[in-house]
Each structure stands twice: as structure tokens, then as C-alpha cells.
N, C-alpha and C. Protein backbone atom coordinates (compact mmCIF):
# COMPACT_ATOMS: atom_id res chain seq x y z
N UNK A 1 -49.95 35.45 63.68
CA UNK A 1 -49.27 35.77 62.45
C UNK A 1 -48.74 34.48 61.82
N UNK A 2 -48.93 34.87 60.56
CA UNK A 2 -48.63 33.41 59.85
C UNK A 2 -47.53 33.05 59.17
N UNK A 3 -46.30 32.41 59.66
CA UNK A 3 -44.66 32.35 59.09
C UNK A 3 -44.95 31.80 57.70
N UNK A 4 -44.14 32.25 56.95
CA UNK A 4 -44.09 32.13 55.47
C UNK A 4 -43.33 30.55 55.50
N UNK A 5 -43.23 29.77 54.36
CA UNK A 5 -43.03 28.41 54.20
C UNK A 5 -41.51 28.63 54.09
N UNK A 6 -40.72 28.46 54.69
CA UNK A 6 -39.54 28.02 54.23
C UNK A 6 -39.18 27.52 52.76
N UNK A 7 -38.44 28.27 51.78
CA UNK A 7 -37.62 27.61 50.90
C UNK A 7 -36.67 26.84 50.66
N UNK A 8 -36.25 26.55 50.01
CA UNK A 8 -35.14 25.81 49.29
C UNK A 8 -33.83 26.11 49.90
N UNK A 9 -34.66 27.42 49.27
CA UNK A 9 -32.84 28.65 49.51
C UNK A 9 -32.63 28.78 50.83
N UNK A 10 -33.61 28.89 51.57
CA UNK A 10 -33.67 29.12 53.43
C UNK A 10 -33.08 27.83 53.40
N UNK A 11 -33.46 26.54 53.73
CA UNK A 11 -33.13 25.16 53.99
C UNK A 11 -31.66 25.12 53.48
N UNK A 12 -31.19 25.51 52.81
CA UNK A 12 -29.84 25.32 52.01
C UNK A 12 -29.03 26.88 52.88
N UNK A 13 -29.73 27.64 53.51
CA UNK A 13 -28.69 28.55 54.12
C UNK A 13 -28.42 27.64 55.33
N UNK A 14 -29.63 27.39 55.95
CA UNK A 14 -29.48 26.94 57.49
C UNK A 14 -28.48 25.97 57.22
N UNK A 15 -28.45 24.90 56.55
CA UNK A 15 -27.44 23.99 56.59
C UNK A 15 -26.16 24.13 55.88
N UNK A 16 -25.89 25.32 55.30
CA UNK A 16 -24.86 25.51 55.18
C UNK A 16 -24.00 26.13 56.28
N UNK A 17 -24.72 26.92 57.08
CA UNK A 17 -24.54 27.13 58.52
C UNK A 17 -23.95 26.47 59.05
N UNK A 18 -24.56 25.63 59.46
CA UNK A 18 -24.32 24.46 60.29
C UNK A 18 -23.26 23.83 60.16
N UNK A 19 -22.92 23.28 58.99
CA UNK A 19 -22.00 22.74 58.26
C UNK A 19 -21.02 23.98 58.86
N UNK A 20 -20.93 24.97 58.26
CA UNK A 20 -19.73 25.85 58.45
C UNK A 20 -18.92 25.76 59.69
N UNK A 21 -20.07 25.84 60.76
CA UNK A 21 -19.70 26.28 61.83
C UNK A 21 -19.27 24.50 62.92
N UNK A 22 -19.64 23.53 61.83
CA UNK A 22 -19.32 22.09 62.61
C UNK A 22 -18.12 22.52 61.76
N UNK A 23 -17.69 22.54 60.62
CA UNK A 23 -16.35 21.95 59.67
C UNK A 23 -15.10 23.16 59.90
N UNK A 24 -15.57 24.58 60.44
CA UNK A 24 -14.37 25.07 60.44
C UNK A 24 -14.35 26.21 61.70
N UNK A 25 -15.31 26.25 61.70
CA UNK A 25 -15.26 27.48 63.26
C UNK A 25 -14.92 26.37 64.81
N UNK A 26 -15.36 25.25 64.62
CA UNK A 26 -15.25 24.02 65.66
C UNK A 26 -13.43 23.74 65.84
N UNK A 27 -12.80 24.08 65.03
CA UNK A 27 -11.49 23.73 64.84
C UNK A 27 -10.40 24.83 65.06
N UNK A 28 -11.39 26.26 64.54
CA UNK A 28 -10.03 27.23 65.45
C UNK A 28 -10.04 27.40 67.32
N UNK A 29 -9.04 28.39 67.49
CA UNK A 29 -8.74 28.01 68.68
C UNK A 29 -9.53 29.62 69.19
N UNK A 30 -9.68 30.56 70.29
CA UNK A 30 -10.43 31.38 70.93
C UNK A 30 -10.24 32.48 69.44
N UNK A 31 -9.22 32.81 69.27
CA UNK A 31 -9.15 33.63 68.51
C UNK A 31 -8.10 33.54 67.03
N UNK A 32 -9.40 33.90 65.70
CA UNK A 32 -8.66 33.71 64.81
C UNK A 32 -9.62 34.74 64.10
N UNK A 33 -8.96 34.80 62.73
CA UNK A 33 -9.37 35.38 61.64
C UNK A 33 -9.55 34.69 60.43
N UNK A 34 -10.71 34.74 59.41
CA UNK A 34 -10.73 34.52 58.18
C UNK A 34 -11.21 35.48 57.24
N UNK A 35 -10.41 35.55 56.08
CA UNK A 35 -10.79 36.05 54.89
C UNK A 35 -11.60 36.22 54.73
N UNK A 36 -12.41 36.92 53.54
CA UNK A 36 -13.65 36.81 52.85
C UNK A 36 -13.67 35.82 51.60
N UNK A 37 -12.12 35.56 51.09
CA UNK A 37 -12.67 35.01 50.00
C UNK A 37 -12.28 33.39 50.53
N UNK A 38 -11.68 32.94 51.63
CA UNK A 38 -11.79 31.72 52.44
C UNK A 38 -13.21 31.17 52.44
N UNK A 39 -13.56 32.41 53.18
CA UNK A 39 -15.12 31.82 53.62
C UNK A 39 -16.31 31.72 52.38
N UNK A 40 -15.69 32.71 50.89
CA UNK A 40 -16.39 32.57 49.84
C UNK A 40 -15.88 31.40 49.26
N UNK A 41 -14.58 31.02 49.39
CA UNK A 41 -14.25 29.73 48.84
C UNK A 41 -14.53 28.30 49.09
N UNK A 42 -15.08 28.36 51.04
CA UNK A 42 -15.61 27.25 51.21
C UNK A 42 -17.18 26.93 51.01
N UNK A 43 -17.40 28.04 50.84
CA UNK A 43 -19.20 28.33 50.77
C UNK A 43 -19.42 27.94 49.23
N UNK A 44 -18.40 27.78 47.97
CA UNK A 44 -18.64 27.62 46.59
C UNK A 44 -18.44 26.27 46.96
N UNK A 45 -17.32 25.35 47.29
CA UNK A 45 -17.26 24.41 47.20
C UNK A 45 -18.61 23.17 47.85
N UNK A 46 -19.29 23.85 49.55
CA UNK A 46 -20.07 23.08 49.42
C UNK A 46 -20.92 23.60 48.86
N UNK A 47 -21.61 24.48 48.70
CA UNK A 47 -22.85 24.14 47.26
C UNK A 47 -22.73 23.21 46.33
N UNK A 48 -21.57 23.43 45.83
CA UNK A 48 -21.56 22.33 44.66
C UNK A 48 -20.96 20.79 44.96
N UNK A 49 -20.74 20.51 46.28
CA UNK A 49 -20.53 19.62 46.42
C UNK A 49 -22.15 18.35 46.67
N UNK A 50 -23.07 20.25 47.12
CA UNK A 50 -24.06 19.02 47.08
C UNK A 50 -25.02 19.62 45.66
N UNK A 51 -24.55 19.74 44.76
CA UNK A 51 -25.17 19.39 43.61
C UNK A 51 -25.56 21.02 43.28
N UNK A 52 -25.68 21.80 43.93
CA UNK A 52 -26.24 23.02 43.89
C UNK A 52 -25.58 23.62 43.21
N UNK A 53 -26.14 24.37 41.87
CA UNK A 53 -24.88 24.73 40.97
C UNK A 53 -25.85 26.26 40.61
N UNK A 54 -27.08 26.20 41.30
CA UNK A 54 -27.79 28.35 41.06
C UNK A 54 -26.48 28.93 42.53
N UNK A 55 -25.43 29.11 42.21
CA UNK A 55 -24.69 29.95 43.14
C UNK A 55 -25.46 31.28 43.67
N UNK A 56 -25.42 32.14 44.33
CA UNK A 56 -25.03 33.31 45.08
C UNK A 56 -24.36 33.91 43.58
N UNK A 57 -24.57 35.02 43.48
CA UNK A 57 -23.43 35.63 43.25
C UNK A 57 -22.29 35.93 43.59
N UNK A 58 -22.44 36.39 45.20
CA UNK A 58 -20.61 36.50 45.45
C UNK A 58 -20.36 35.01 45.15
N UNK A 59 -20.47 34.29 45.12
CA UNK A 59 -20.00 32.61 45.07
C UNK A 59 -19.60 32.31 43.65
N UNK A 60 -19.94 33.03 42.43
CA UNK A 60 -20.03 32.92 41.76
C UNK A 60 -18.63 32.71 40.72
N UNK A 61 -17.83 33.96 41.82
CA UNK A 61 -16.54 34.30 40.69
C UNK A 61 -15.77 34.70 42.29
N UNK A 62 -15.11 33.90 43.01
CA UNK A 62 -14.65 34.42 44.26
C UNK A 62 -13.66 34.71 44.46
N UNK A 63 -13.34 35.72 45.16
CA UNK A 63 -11.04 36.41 44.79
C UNK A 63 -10.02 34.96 44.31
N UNK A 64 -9.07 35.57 43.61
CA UNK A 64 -8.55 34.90 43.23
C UNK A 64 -7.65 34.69 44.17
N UNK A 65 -6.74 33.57 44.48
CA UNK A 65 -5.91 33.60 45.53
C UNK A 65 -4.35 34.02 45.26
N UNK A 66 -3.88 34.44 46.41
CA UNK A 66 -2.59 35.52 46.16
C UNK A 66 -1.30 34.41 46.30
N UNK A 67 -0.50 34.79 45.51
CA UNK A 67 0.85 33.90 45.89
C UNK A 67 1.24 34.74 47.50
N UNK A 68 2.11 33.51 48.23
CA UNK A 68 2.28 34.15 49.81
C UNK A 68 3.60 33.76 49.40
């Protein structure tokens, strides 16, 4: 069977992956929790940090953040 070519968009998930899980899962401790719009907020910033500006939709417009 013959695997389809990898895209753009594939290549840009895997390493956003990666990234995620070196820059912020590497740093909590056994047990934690994150948001959805944390993890939508860091997922907007690197896209566009590396130039990538066709967002996701959820990425697009991500919760607004709450006064604490």
C-alpha cells in the first residue's frame, strides 16, 4: 500500500507537536491541567511566529481571556 505524500499542513502539525510537548508539557510536574484556550493560545502564537498566517480555525479567533 502506497502512503500518501505528506503535506505542508502534516509537516507543520508534527512540528508543532513537538515543539508543544518540548516547550510546555516538559515543564509541568506529574500532574497538571490546561485550558483549551491556553493551548489555543500557544498554538496561534507559534504559527505565526513561524510565518504561518492560513490559521486553523479554532486558532483563528481564540477565547478571550478572563480577568482572575
Amino acid at each position: 500500500m502506497v502512503q500518501p505524500t505528506p503535506t505542508r499542513q502534516d509537516k507543520d502539525l508534527v512540528r508543532l507537536r513537538e515543539d508543544f510537548c518540548e516547550d510546555v508539557l516538559s515543564q509541568f510536574c506529574d500532574e497538571w491541567r490546561l485550558r483549551r484556550g491556553v493551548v489555543l493560545r500557544w498554538a496561534r502564537a507559534w504559527y505565526l511566529q513561524r510565518g504561518i498566517t492560513d490559521l486553523p480555525s479554532a486558532l483563528r479567533e481564540p477565547p478571550l481571556l478572563l480577568d482572575i
